[in-house]
C-alpha atoms as a PDB file:
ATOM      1  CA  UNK A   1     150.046  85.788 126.033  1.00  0.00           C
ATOM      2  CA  UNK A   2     153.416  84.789 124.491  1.00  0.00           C
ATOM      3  CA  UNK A   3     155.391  83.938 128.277  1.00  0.00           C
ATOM      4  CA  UNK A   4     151.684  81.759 128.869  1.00  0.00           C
ATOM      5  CA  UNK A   5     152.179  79.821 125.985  1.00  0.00           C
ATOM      6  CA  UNK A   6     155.637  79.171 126.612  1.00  0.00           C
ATOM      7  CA  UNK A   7     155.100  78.125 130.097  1.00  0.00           C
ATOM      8  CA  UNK A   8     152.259  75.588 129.068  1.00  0.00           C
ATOM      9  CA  UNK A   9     154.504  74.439 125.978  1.00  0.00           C
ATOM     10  CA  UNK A  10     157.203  74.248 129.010  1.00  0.00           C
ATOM     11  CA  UNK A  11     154.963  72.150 131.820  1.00  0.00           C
ATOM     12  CA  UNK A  12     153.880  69.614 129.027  1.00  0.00           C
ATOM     13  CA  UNK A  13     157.262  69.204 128.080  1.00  0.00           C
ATOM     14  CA  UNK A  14     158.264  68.211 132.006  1.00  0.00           C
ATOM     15  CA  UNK A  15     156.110  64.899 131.750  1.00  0.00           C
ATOM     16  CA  UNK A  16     157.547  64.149 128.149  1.00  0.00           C
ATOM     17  CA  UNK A  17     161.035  64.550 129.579  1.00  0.00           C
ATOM     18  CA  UNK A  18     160.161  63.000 132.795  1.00  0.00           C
ATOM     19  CA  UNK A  19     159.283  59.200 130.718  1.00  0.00           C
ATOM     20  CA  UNK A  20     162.032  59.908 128.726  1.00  0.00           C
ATOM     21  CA  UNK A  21     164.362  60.344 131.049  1.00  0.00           C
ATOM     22  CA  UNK A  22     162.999  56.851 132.122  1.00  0.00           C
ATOM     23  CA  UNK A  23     163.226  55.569 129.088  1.00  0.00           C
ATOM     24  CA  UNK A  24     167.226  56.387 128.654  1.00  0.00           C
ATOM     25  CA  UNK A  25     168.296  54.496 131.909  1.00  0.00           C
ATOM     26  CA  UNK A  26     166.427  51.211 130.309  1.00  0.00           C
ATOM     27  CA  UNK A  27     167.796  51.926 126.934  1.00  0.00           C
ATOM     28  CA  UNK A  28     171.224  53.407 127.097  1.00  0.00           C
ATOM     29  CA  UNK A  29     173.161  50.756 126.193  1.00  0.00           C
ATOM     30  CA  UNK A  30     170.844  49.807 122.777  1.00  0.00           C
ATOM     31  CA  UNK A  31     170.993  53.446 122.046  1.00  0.00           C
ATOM     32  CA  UNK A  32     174.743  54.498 121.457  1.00  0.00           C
ATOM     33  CA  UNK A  33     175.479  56.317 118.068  1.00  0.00           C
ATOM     34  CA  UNK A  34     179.258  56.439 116.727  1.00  0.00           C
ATOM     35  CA  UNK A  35     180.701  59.206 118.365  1.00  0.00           C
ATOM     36  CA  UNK A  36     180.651  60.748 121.459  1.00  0.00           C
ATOM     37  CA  UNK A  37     183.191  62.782 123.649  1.00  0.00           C
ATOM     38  CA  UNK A  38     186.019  61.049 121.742  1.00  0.00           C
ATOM     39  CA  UNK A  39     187.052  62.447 118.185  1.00  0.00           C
ATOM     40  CA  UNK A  40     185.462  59.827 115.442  1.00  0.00           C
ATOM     41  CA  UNK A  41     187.796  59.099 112.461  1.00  0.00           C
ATOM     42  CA  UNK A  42     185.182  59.077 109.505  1.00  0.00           C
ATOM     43  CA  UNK A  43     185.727  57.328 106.193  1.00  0.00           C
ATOM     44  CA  UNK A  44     185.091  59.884 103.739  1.00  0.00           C
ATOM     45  CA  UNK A  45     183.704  57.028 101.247  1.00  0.00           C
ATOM     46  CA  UNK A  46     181.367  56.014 104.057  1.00  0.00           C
ATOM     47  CA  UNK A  47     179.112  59.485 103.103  1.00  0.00           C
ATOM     48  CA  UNK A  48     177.379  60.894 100.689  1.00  0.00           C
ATOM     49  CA  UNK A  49     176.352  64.786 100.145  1.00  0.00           C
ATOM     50  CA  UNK A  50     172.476  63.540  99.198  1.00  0.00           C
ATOM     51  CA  UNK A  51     171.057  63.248 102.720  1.00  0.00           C
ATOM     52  CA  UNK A  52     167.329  61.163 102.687  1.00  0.00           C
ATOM     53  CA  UNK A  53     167.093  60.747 106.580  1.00  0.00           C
ATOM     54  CA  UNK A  54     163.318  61.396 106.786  1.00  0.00           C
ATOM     55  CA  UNK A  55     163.585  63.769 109.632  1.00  0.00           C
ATOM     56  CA  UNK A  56     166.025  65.467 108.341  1.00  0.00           C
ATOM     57  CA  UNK A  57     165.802  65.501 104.112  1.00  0.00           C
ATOM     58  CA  UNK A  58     167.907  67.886 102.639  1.00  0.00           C
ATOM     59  CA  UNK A  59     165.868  67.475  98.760  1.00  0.00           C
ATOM     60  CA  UNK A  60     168.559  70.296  96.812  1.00  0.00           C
ATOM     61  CA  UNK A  61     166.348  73.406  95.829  1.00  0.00           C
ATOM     62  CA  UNK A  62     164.177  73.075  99.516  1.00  0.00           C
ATOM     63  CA  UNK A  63     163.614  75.798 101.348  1.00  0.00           C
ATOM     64  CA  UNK A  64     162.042  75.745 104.762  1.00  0.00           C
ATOM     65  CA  UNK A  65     160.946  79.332 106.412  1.00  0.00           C
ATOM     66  CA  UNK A  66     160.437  79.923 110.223  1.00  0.00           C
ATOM     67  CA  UNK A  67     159.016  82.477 112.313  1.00  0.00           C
ATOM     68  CA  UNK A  68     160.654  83.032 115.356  1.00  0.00           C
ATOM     69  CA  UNK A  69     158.909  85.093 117.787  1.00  0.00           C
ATOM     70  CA  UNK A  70     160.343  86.637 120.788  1.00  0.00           C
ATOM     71  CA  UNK A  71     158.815  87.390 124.335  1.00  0.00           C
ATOM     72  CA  UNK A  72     158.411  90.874 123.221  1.00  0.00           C
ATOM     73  CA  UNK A  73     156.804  90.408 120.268  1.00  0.00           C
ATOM     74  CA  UNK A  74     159.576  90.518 118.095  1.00  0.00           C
ATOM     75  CA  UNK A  75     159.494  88.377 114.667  1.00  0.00           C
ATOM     76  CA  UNK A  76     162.177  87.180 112.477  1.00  0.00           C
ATOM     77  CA  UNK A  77     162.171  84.972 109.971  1.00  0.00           C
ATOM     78  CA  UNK A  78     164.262  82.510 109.550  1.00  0.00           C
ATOM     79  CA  UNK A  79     164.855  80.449 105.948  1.00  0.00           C
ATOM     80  CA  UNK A  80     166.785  77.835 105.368  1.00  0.00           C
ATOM     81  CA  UNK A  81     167.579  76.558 102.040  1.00  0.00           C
ATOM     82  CA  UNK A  82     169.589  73.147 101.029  1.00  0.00           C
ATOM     83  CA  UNK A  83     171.297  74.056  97.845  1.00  0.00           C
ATOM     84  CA  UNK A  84     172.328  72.368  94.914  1.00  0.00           C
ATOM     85  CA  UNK A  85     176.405  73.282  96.211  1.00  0.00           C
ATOM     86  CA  UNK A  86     178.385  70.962  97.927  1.00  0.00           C
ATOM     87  CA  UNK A  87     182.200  71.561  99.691  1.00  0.00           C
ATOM     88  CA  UNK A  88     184.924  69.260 100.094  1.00  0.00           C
ATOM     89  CA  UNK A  89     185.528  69.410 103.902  1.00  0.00           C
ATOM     90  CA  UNK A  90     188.927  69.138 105.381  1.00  0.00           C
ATOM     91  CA  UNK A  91     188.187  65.473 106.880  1.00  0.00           C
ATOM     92  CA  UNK A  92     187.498  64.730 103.195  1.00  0.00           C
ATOM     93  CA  UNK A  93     183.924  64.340 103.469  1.00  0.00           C
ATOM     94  CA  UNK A  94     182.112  66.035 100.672  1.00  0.00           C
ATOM     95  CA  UNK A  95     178.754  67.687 102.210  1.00  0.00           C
ATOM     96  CA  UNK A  96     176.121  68.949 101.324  1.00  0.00           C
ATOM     97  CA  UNK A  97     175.669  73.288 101.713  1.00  0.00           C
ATOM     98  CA  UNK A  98     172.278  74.660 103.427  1.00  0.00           C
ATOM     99  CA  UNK A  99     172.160  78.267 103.737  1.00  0.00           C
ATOM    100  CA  UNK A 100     170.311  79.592 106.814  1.00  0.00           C
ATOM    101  CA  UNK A 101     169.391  83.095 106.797  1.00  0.00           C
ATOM    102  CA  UNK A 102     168.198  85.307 109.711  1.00  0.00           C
ATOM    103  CA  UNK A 103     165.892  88.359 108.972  1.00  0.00           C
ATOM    104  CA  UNK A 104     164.971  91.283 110.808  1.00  0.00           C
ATOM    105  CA  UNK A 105     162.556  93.962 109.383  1.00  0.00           C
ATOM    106  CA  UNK A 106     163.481  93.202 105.733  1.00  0.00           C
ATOM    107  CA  UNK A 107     167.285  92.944 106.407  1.00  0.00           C
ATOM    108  CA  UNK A 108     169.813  89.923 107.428  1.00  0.00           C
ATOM    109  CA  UNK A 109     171.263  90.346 110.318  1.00  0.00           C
ATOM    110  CA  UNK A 110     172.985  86.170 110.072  1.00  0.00           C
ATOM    111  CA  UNK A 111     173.872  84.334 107.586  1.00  0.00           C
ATOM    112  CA  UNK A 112     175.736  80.956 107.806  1.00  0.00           C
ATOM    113  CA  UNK A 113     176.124  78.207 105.200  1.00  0.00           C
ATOM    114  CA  UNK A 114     175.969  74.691 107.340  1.00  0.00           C
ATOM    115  CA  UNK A 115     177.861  71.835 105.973  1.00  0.00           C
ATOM    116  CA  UNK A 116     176.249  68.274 106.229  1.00  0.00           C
ATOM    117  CA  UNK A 117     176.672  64.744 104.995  1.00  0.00           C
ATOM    118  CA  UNK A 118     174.730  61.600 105.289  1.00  0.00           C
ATOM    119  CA  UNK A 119     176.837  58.106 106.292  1.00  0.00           C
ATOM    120  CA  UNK A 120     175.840  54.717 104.935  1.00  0.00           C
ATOM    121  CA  UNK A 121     173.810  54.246 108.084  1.00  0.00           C
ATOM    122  CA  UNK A 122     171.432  56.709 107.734  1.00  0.00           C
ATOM    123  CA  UNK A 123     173.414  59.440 110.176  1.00  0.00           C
ATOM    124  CA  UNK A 124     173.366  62.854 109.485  1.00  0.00           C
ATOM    125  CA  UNK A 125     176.674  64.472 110.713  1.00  0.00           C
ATOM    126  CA  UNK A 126     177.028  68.018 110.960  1.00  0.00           C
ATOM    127  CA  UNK A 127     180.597  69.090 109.777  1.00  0.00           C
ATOM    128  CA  UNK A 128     181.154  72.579 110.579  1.00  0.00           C
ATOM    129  CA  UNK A 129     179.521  76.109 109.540  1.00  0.00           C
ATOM    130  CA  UNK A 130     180.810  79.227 107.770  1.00  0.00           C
ATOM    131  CA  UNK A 131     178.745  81.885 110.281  1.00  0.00           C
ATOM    132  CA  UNK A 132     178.188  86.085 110.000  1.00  0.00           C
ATOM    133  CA  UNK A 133     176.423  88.664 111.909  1.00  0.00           C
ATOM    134  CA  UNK A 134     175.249  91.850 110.141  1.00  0.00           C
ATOM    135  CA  UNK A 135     174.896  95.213 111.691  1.00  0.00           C
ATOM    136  CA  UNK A 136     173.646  98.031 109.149  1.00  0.00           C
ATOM    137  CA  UNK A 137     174.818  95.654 106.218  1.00  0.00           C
ATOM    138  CA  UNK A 138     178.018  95.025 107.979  1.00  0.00           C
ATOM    139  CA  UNK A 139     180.238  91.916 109.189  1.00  0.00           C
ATOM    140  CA  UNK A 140     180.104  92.500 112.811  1.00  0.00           C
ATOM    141  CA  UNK A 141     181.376  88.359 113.812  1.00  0.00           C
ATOM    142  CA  UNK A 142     182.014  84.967 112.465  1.00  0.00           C
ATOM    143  CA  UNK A 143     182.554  83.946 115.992  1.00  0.00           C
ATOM    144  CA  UNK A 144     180.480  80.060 115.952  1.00  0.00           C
ATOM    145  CA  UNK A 145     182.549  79.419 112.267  1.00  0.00           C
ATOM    146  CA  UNK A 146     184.239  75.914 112.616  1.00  0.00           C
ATOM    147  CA  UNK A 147     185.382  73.360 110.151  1.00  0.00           C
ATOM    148  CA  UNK A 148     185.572  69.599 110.976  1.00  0.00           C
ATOM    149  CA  UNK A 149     189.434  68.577 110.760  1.00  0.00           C
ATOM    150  CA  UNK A 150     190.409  72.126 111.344  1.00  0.00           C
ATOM    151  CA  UNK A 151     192.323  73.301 114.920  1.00  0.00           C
ATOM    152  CA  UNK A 152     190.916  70.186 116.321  1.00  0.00           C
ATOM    153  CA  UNK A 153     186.937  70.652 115.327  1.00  0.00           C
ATOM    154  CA  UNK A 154     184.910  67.574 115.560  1.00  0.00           C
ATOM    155  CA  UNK A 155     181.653  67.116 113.692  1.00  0.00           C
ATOM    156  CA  UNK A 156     178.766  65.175 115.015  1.00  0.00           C
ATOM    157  CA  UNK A 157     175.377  63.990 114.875  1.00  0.00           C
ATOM    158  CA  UNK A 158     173.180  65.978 114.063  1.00  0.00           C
ATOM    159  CA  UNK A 159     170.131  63.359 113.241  1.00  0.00           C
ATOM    160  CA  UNK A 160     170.412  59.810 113.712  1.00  0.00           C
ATOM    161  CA  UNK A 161     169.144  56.925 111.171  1.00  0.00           C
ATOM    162  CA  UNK A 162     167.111  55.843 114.143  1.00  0.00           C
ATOM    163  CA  UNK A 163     166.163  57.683 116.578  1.00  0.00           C
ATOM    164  CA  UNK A 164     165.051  56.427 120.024  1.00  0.00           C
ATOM    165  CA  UNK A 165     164.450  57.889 123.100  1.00  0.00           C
ATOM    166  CA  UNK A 166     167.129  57.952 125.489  1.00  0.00           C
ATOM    167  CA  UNK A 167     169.937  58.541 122.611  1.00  0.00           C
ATOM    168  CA  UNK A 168     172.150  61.179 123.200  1.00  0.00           C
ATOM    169  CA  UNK A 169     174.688  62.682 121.313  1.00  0.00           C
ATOM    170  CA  UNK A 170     177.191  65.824 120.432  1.00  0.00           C
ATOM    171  CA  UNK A 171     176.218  67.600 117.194  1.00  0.00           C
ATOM    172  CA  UNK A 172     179.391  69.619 117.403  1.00  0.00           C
ATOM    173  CA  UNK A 173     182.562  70.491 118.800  1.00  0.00           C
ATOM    174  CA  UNK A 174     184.969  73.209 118.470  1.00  0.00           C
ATOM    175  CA  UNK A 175     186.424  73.637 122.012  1.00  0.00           C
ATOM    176  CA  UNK A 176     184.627  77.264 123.856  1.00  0.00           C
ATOM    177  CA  UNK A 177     183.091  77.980 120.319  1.00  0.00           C
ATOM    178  CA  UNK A 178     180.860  75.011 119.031  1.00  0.00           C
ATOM    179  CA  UNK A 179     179.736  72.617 121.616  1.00  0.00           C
ATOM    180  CA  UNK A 180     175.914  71.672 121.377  1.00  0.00           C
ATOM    181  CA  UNK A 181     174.597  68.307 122.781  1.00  0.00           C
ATOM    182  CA  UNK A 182     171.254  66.818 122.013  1.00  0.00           C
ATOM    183  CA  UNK A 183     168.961  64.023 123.341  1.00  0.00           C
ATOM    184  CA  UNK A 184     166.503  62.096 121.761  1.00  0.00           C
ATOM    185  CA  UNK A 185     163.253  62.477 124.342  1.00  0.00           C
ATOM    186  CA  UNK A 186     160.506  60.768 122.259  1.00  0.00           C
ATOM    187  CA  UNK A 187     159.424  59.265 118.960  1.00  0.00           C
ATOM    188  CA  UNK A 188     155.583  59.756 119.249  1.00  0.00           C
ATOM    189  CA  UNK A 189     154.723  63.028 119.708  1.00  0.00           C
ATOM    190  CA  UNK A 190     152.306  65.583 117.703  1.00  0.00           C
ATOM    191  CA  UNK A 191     153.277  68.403 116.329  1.00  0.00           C
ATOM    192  CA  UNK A 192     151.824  71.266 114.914  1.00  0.00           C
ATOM    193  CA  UNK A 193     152.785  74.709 113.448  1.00  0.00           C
ATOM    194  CA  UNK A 194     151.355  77.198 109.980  1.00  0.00           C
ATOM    195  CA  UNK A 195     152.807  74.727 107.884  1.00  0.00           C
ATOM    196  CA  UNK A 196     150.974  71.183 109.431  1.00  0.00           C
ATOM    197  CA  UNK A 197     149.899  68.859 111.711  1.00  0.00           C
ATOM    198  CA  UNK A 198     151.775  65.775 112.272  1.00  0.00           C
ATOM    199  CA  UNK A 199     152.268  62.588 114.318  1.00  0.00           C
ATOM    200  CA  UNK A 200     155.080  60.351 115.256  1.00  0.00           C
ATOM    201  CA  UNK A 201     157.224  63.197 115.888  1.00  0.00           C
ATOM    202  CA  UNK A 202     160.484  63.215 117.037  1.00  0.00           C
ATOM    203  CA  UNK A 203     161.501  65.184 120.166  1.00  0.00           C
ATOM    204  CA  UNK A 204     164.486  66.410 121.199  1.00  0.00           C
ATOM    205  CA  UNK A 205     166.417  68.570 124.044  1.00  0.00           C
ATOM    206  CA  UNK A 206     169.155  70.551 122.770  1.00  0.00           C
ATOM    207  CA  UNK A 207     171.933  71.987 125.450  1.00  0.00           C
ATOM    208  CA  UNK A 208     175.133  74.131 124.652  1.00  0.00           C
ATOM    209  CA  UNK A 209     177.465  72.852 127.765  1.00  0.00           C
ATOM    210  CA  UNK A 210     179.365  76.539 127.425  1.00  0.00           C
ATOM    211  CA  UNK A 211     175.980  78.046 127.853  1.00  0.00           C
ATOM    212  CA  UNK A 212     175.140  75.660 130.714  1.00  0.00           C
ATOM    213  CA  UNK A 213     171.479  78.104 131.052  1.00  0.00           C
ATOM    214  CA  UNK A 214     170.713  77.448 127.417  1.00  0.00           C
ATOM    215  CA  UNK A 215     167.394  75.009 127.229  1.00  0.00           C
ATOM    216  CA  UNK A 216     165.920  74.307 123.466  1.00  0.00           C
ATOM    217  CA  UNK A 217     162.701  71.731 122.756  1.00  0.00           C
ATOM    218  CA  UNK A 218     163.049  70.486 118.905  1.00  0.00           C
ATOM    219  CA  UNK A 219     160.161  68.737 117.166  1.00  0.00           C
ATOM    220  CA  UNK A 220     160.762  67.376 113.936  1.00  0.00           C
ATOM    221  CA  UNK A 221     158.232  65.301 111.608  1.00  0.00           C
ATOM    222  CA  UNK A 222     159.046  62.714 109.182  1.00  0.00           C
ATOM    223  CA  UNK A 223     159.359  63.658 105.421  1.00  0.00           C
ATOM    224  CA  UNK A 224     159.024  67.457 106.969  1.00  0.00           C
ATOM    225  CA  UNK A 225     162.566  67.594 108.823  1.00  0.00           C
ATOM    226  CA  UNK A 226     162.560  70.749 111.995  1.00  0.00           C
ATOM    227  CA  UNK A 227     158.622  71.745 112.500  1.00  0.00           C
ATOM    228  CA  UNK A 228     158.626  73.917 116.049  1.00  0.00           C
ATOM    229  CA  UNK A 229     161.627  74.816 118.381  1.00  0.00           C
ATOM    230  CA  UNK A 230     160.987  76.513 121.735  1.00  0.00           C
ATOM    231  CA  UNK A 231     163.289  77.593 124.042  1.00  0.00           C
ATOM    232  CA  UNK A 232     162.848  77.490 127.312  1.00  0.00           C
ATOM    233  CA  UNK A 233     165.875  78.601 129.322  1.00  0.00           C
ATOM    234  CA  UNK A 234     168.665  81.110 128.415  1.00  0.00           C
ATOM    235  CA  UNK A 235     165.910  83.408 127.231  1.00  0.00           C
ATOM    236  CA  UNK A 236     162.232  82.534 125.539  1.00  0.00           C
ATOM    237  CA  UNK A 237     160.984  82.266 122.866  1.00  0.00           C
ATOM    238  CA  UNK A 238     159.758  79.659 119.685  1.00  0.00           C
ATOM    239  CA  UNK A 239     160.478  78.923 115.776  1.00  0.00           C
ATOM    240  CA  UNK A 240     157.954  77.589 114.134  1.00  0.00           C
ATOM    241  CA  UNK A 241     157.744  76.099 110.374  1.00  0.00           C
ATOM    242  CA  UNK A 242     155.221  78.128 108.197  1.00  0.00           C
ATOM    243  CA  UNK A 243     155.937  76.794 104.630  1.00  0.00           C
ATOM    244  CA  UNK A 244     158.260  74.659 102.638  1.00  0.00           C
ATOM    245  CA  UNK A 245     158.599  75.378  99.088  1.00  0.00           C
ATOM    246  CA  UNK A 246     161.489  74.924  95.963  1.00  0.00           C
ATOM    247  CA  UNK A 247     163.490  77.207  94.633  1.00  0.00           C
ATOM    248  CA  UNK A 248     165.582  77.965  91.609  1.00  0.00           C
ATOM    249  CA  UNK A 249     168.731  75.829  91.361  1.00  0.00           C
ATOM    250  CA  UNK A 250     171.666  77.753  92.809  1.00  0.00           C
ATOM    251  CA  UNK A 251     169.926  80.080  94.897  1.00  0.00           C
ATOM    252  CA  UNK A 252     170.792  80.591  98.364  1.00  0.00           C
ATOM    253  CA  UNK A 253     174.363  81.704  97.727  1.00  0.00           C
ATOM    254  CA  UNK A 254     175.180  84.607  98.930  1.00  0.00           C
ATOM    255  CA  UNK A 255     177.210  87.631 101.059  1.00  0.00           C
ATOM    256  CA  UNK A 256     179.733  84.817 102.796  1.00  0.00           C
ATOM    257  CA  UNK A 257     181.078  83.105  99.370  1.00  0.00           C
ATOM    258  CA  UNK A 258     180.133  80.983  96.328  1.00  0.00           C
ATOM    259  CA  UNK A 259     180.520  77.516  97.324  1.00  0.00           C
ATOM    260  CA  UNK A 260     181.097  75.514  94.158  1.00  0.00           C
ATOM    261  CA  UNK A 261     178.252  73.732  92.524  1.00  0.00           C
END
């Protein structure tokens, strides 16, 4: 049941890519975002930590929490929560912290605080991560940590003020550790998951160019921010948004440090 609904999420996806793909070659030169391969010098008083993008809010005291299920039935759930903390990162952009949380059976097996800030466009740049894996309560790798300004890390996009199909863009780079690419594929598509049904949604293919097998579909709904991910190479398997909900100021701090609020 789960590899069949992957594989019709996968062949419906073909046709969305296919007029997308189209629609890039007509609009690739109204389309380009400020950055790309090159490292972009940003203006620390060009951004601010309180990021409104509509599909991609980060409201302080949000929490957003997945299921991700696995071709063999496996479920984890995944929560991610945009605290009221912000860090100083070494570019000099102040950003805002989101904790993202990984569980399995009751206990956390990752835990990474993200780092984002919003420029006067309407960008959302991603600016690096502080990453852990857990084994029996137990750091077992930060590999994936990365810090924009630090041993040559770049941030990037991570959501643009517009999107448009046919825009594409680097989220992140931190040479053979942090190098995901995305394209925007459409701006009209439906959406639903637990937590909703939407239109308009935006759609998005996700690559990691050192894991040139790695596939990912993103959907993400205005006002809502992610609402369904499915992978579709590199392994199977799909995310998908069952409720959003506030929490306590401060929470989401945790095991990896205490970020200043």
């Amino acid at each position: 049941m789960f590899r069949t609904l992957v594989s019709r999420l996968a062949v419906a996806l073909v046709a969305v890519v296919s007029v997308a793909s189209f629609s890039a070659c007509a609009d690739a030169n109204e389309n380009k975002l400020p950055q790309g391969a090159e490292p972009h010098k940003l203006d620390p008083a060009d951004f601010s930590s309180d990021i409104t993008n509509p599909y991609f809010p980060l409201k302080p005291g949000t929490r957003w929490s997945f299921e991700e299920v696995d071709p063999d039935g496996t479920v984890q759930e995944v929560v991610l929560v945009a605290t009221s903390a912000t860090r100083k990162i070494a570019n000099g952009v102040v950003a805002r912290v989101v904790r993202d949380t990984v569980t399995l059976d009751g206990e956390i097996i990752e835990d990474t605080f993200d780092w984002y800030a919003q420029d006067d466009n309407g960008n959302v740049w991603y600016l690096g991560e502080d990453t852990a894996e857990f084994e029996n309560g137990k750091v077992v790798t930060k590999e994936g940590s990365w810090e924009a300004g630090v041993d040559g890390a770049i941030p990037g996009i991570i959501m643009p003020a517009k999107p448009a199909a046919g825009m594409a863009y680097r989220q992140e780079y931190y040479k053979g550790h942090a190098e995901d690419r995305a394209e925007v594929l459409s701006t009209t598509e439906m959406v639903e998951s637990a937590y909703g049904k939407f239109d308009n949604a935006v759609l998005t293919k996700d690559l990691v160019p050192i894991e040139p097998d790695v596939q990912e579909y993103k959907l993400y709904a205005r006002g809502v921010g992610l609402v369904l991910a499915i992978k579709v190479s590199g392994g199977s398997g799909v995310e998908e948004l069952i409720s959003v909900d506030t929490v306590p100021r401060g929470t989401g701090l945790g095991p990896l440090g205490s970020p200043n609020e």
